[in-house]
PDB file of N, CA and C in Angstrom:
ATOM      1  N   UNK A   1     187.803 172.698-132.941  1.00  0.00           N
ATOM      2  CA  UNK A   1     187.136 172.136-131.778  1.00  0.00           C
ATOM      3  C   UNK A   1     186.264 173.215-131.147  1.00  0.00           C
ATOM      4  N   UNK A   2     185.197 172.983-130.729  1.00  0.00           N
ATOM      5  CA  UNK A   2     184.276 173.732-129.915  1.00  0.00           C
ATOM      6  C   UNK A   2     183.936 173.097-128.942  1.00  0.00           C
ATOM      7  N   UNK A   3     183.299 174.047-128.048  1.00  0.00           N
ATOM      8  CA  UNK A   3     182.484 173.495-126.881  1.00  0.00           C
ATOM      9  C   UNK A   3     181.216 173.952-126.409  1.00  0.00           C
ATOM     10  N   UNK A   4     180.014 172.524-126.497  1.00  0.00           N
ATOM     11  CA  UNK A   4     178.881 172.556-126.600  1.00  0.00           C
ATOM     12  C   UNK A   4     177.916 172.772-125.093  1.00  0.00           C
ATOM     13  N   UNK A   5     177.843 174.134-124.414  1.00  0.00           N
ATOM     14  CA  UNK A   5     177.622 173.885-123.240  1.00  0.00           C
ATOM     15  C   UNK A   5     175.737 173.235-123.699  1.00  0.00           C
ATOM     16  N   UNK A   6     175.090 171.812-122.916  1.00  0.00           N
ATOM     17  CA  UNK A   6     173.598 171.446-123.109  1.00  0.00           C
ATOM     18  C   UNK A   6     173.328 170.679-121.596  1.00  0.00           C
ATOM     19  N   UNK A   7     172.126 170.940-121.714  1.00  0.00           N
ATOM     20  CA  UNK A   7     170.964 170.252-120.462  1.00  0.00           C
ATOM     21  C   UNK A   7     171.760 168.768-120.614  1.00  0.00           C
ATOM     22  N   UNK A   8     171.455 167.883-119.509  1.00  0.00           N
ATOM     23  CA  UNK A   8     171.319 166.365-119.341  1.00  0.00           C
ATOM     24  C   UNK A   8     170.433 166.462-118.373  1.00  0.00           C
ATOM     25  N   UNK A   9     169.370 165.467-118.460  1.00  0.00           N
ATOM     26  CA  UNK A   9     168.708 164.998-117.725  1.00  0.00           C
ATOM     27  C   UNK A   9     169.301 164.274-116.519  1.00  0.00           C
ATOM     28  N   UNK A  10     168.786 164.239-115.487  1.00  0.00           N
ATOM     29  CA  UNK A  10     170.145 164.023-114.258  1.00  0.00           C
ATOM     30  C   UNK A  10     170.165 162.261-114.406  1.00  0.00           C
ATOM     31  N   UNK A  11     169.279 161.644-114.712  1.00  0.00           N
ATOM     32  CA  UNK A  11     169.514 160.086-115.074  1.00  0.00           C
ATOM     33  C   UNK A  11     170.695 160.044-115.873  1.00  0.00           C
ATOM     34  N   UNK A  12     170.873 160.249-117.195  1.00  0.00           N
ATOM     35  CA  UNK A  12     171.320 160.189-118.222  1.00  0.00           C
ATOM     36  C   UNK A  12     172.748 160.893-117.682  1.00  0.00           C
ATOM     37  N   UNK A  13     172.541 161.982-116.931  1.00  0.00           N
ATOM     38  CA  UNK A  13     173.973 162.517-116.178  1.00  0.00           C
ATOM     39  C   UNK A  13     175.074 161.446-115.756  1.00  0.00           C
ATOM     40  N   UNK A  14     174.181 161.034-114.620  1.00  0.00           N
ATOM     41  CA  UNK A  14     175.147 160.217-113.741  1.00  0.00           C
ATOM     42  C   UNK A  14     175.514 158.723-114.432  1.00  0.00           C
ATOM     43  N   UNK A  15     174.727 158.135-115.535  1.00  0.00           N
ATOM     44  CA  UNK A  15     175.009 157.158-116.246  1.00  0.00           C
ATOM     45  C   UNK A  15     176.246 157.280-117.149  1.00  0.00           C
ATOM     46  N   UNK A  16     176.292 158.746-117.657  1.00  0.00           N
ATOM     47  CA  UNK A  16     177.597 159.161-118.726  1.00  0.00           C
ATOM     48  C   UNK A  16     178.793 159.136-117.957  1.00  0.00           C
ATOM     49  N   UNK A  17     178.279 160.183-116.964  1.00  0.00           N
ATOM     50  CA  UNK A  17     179.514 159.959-115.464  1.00  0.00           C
ATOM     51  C   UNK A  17     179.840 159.019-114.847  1.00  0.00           C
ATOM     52  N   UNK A  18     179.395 158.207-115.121  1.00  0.00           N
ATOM     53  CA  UNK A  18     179.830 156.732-114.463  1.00  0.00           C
ATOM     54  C   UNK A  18     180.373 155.732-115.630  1.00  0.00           C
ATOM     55  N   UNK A  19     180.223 156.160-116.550  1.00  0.00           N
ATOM     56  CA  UNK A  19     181.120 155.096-117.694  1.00  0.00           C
ATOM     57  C   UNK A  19     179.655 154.261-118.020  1.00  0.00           C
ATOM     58  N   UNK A  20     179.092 154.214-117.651  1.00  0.00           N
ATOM     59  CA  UNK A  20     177.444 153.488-118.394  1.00  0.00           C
ATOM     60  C   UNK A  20     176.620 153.567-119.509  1.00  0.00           C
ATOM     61  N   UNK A  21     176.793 154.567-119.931  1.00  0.00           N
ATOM     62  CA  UNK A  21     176.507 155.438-120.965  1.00  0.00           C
ATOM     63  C   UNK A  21     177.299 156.436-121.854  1.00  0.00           C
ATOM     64  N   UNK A  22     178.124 155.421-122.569  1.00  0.00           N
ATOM     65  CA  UNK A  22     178.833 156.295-123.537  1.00  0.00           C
ATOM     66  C   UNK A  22     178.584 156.755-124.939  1.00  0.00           C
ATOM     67  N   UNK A  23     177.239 157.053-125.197  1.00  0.00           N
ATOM     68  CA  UNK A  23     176.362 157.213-126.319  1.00  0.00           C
ATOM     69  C   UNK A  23     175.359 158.413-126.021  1.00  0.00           C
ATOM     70  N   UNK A  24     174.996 159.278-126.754  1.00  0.00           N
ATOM     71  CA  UNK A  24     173.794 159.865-126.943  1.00  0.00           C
ATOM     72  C   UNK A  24     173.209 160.167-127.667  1.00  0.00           C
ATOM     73  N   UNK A  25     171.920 160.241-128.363  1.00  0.00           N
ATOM     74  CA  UNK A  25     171.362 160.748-129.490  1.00  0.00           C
ATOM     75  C   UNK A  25     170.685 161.816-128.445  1.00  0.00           C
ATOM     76  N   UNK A  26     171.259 162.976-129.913  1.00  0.00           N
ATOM     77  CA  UNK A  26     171.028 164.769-129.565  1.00  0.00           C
ATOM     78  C   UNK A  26     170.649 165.308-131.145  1.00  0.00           C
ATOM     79  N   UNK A  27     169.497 166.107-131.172  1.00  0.00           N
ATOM     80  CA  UNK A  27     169.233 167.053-132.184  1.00  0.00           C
ATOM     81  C   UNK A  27     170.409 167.649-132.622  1.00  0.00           C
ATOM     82  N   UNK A  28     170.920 167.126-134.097  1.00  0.00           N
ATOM     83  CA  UNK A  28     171.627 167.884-134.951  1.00  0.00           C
ATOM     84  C   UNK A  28     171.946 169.186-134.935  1.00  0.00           C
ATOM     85  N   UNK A  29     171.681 169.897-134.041  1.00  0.00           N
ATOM     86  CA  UNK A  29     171.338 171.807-134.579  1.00  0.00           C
ATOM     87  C   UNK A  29     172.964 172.663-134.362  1.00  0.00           C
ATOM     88  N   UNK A  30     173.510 171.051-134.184  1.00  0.00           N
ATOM     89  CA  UNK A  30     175.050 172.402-133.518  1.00  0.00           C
ATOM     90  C   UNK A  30     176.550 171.968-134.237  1.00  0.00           C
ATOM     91  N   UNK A  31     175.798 171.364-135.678  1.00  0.00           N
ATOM     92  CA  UNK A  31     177.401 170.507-136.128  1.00  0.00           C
ATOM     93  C   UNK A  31     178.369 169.920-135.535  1.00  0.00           C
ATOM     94  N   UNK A  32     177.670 169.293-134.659  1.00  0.00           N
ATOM     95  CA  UNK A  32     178.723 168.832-134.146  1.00  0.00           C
ATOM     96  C   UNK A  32     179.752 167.252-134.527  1.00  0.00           C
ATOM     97  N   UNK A  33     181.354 168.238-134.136  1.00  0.00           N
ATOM     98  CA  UNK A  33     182.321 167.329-135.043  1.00  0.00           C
ATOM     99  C   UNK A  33     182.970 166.218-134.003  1.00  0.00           C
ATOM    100  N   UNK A  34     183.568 165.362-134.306  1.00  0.00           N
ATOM    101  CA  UNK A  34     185.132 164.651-133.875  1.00  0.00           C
ATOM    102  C   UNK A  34     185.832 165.550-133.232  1.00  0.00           C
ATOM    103  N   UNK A  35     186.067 165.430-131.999  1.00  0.00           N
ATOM    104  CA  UNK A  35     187.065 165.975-130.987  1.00  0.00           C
ATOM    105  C   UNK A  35     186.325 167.553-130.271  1.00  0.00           C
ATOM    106  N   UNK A  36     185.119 167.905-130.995  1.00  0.00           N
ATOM    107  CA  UNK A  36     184.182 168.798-129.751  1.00  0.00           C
ATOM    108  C   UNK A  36     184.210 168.552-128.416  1.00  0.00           C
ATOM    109  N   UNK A  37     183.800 169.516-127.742  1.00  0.00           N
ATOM    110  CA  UNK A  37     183.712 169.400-125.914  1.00  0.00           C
ATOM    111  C   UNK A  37     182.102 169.609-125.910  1.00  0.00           C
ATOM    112  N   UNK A  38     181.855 168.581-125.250  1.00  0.00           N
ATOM    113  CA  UNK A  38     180.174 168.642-124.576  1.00  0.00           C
ATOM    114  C   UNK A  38     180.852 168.829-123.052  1.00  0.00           C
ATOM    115  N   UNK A  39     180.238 169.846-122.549  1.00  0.00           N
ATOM    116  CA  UNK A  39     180.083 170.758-121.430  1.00  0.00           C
ATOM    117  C   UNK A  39     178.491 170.191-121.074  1.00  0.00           C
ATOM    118  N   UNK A  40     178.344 169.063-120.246  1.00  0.00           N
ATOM    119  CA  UNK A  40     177.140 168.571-120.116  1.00  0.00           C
ATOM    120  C   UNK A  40     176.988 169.200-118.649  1.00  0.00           C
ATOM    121  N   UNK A  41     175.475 169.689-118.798  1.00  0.00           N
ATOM    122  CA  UNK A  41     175.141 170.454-117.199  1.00  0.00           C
ATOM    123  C   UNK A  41     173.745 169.836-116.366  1.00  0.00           C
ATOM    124  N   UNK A  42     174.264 168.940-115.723  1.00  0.00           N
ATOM    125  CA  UNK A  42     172.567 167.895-115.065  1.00  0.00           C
ATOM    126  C   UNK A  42     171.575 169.069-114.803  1.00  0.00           C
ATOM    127  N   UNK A  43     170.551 168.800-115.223  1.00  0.00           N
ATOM    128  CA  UNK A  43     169.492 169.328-115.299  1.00  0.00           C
ATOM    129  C   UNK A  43     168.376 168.932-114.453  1.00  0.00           C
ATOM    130  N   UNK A  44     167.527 169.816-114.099  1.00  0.00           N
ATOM    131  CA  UNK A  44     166.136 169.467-113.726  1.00  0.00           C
ATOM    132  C   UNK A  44     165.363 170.546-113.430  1.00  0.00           C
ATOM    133  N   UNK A  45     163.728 169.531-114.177  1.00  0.00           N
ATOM    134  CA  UNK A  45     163.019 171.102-114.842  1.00  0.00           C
ATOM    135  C   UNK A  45     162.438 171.629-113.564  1.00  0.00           C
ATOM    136  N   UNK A  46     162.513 170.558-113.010  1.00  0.00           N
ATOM    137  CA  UNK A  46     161.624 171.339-111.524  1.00  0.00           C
ATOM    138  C   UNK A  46     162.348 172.717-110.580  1.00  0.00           C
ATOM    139  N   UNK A  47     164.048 173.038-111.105  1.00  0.00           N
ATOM    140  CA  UNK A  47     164.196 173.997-110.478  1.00  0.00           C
ATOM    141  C   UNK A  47     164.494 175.188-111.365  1.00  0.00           C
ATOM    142  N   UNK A  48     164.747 175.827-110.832  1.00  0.00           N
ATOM    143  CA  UNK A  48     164.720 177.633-112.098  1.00  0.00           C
ATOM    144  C   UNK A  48     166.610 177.794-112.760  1.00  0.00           C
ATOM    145  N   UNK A  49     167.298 177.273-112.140  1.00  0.00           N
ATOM    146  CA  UNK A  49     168.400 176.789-112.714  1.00  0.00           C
ATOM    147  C   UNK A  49     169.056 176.036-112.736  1.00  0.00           C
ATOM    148  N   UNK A  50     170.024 175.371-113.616  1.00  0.00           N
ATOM    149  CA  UNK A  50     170.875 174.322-114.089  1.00  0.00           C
ATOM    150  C   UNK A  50     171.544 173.713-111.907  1.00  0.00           C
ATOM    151  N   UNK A  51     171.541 172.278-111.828  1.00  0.00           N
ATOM    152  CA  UNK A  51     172.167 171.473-110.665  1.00  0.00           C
ATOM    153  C   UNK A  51     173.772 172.117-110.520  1.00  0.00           C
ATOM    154  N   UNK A  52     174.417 172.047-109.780  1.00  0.00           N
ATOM    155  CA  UNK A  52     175.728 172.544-109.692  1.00  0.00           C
ATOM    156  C   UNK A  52     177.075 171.801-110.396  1.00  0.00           C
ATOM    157  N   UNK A  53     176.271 170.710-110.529  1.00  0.00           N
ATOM    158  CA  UNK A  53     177.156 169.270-111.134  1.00  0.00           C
ATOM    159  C   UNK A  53     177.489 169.256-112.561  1.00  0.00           C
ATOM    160  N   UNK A  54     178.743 169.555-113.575  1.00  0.00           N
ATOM    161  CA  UNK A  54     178.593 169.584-114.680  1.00  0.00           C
ATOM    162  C   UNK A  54     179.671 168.270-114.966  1.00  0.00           C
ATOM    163  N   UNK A  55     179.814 167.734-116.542  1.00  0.00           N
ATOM    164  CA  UNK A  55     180.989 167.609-116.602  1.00  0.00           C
ATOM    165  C   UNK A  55     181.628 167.564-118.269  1.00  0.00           C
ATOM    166  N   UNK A  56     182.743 167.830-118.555  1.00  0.00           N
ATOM    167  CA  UNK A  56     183.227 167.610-120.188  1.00  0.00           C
ATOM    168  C   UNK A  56     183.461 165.815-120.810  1.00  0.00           C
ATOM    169  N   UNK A  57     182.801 165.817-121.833  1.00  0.00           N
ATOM    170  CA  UNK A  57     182.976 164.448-122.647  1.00  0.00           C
ATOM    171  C   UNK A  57     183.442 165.002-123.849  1.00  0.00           C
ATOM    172  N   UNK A  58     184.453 164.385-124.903  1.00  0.00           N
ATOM    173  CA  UNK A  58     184.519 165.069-125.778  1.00  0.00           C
ATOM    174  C   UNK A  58     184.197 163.758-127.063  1.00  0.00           C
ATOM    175  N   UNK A  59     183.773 163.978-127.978  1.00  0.00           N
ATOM    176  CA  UNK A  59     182.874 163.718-128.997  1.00  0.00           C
ATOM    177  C   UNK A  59     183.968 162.551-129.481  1.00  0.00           C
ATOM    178  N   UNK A  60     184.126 161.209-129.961  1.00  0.00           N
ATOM    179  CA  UNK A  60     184.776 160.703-130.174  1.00  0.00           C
ATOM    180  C   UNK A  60     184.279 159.667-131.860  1.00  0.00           C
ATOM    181  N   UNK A  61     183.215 159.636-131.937  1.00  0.00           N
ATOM    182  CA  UNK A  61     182.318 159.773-133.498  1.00  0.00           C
ATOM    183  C   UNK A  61     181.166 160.326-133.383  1.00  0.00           C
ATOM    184  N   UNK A  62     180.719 160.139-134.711  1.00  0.00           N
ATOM    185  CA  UNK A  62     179.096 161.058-134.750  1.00  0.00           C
ATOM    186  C   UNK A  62     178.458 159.894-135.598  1.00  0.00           C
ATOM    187  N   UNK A  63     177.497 159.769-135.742  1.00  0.00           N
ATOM    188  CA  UNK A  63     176.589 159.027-136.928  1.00  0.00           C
ATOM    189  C   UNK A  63     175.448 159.203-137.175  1.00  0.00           C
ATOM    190  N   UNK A  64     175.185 159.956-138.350  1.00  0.00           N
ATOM    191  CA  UNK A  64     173.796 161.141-138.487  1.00  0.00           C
ATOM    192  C   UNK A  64     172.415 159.996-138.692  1.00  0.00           C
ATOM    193  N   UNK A  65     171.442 160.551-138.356  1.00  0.00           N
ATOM    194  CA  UNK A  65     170.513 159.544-138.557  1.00  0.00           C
ATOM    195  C   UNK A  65     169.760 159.532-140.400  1.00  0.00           C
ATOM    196  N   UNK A  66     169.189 158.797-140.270  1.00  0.00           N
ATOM    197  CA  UNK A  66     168.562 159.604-141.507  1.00  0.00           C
ATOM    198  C   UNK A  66     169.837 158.490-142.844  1.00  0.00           C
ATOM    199  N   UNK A  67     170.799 157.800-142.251  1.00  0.00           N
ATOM    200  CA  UNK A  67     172.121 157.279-143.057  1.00  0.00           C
ATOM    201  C   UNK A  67     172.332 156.099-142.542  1.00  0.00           C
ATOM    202  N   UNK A  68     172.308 154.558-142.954  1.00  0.00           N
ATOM    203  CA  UNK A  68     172.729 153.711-142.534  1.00  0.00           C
ATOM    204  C   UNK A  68     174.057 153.900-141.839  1.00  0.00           C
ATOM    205  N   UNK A  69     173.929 153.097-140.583  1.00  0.00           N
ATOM    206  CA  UNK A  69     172.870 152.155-139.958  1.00  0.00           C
ATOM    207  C   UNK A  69     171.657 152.551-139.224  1.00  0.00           C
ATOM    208  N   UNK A  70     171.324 154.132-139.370  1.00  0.00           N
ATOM    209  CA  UNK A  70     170.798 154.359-138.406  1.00  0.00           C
ATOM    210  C   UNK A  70     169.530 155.290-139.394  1.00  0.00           C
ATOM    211  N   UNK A  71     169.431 154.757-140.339  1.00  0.00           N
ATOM    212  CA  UNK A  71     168.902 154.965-141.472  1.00  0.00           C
ATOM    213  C   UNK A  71     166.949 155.088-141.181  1.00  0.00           C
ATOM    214  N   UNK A  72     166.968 153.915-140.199  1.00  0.00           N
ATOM    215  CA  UNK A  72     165.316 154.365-139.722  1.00  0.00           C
ATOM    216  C   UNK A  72     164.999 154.944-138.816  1.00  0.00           C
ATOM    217  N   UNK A  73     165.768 156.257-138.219  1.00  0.00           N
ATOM    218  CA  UNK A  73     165.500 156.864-137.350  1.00  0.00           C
ATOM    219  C   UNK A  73     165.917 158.310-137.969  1.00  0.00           C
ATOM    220  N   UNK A  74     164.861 159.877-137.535  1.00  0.00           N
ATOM    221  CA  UNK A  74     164.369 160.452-138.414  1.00  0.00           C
ATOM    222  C   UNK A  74     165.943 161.419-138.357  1.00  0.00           C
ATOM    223  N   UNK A  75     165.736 162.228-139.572  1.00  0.00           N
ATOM    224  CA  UNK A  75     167.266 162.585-140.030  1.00  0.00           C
ATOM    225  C   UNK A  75     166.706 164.127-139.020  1.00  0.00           C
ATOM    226  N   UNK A  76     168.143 164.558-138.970  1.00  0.00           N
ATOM    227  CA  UNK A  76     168.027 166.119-137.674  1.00  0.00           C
ATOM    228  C   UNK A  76     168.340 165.673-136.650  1.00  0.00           C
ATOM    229  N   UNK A  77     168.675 164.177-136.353  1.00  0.00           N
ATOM    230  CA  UNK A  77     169.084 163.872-135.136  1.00  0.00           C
ATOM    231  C   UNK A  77     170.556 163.089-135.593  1.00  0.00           C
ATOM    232  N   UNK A  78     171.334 162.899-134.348  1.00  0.00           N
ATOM    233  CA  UNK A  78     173.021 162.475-134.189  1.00  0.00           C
ATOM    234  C   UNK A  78     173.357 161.642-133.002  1.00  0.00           C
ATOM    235  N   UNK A  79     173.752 160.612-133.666  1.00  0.00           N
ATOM    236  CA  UNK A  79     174.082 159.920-132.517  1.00  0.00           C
ATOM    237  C   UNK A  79     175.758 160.022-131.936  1.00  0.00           C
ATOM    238  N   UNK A  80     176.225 160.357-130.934  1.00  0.00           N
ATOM    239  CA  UNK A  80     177.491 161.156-130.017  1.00  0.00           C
ATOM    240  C   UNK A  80     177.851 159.936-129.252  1.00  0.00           C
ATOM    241  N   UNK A  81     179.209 159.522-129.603  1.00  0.00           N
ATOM    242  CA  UNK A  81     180.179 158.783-128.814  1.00  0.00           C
ATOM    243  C   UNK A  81     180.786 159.764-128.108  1.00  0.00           C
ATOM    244  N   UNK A  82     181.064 158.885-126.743  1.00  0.00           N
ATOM    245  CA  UNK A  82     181.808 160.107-125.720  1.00  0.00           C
ATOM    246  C   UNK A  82     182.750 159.265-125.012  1.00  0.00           C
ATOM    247  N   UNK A  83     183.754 160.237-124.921  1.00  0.00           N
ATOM    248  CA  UNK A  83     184.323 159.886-123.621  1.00  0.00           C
ATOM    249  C   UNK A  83     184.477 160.947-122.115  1.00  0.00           C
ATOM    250  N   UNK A  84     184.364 160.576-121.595  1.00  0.00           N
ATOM    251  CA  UNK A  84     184.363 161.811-120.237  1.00  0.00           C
ATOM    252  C   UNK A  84     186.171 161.819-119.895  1.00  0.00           C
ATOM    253  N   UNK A  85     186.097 163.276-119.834  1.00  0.00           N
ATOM    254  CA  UNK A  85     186.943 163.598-119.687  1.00  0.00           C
ATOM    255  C   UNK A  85     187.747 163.793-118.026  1.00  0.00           C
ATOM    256  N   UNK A  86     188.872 163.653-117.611  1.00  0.00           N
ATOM    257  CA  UNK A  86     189.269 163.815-116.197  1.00  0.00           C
ATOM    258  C   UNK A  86     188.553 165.130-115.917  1.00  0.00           C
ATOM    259  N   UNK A  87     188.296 165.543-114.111  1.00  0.00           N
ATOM    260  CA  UNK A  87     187.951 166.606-113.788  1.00  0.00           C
ATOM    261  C   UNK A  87     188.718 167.746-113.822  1.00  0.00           C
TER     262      UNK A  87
END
């Protein structure tokens, strides 16, 4: 198991954090497996560092693109089931 500290866009933040969004497609670049920690940190570019607000989801499948079903969308990208984890 690892843990993936990455940007969220603060939309996409508060949607994961709220149970609305339990999906993401993220660039492939970090192998990521079954039972990883995403260390998600709301973001926004307009200030010089990361919002104070973070939180852990941990990876619950993966499904690479590029591979049915997700076969027409370009390969290097991953689509991330999550669940958020208690604080």
């Amino acid at each position: 198991m690892r843990i993936h500290e990455l940007k969220s866009w603060a939309g996409e933040f508060y949607l994961i954090r709220n149970g609305e969004k339990r999906a993401t497609l993220r660039v492939d670049d970090r192998a990521f497996k079954v039972g990883d920690i995403l260390d998600l940190r709301e973001f926004n570019p307009e200030l010089p560092e990361y919002e104070r607000l973070h939180l852990h989801a941990q990876i619950t499948h993966t499904q690479r693109c590029g591979e049915p079903p997700l076969d027409e969308l370009p390969e290097g990208w991953v689509m991330l089931s999550l669940h958020v984890l208690p604080a």
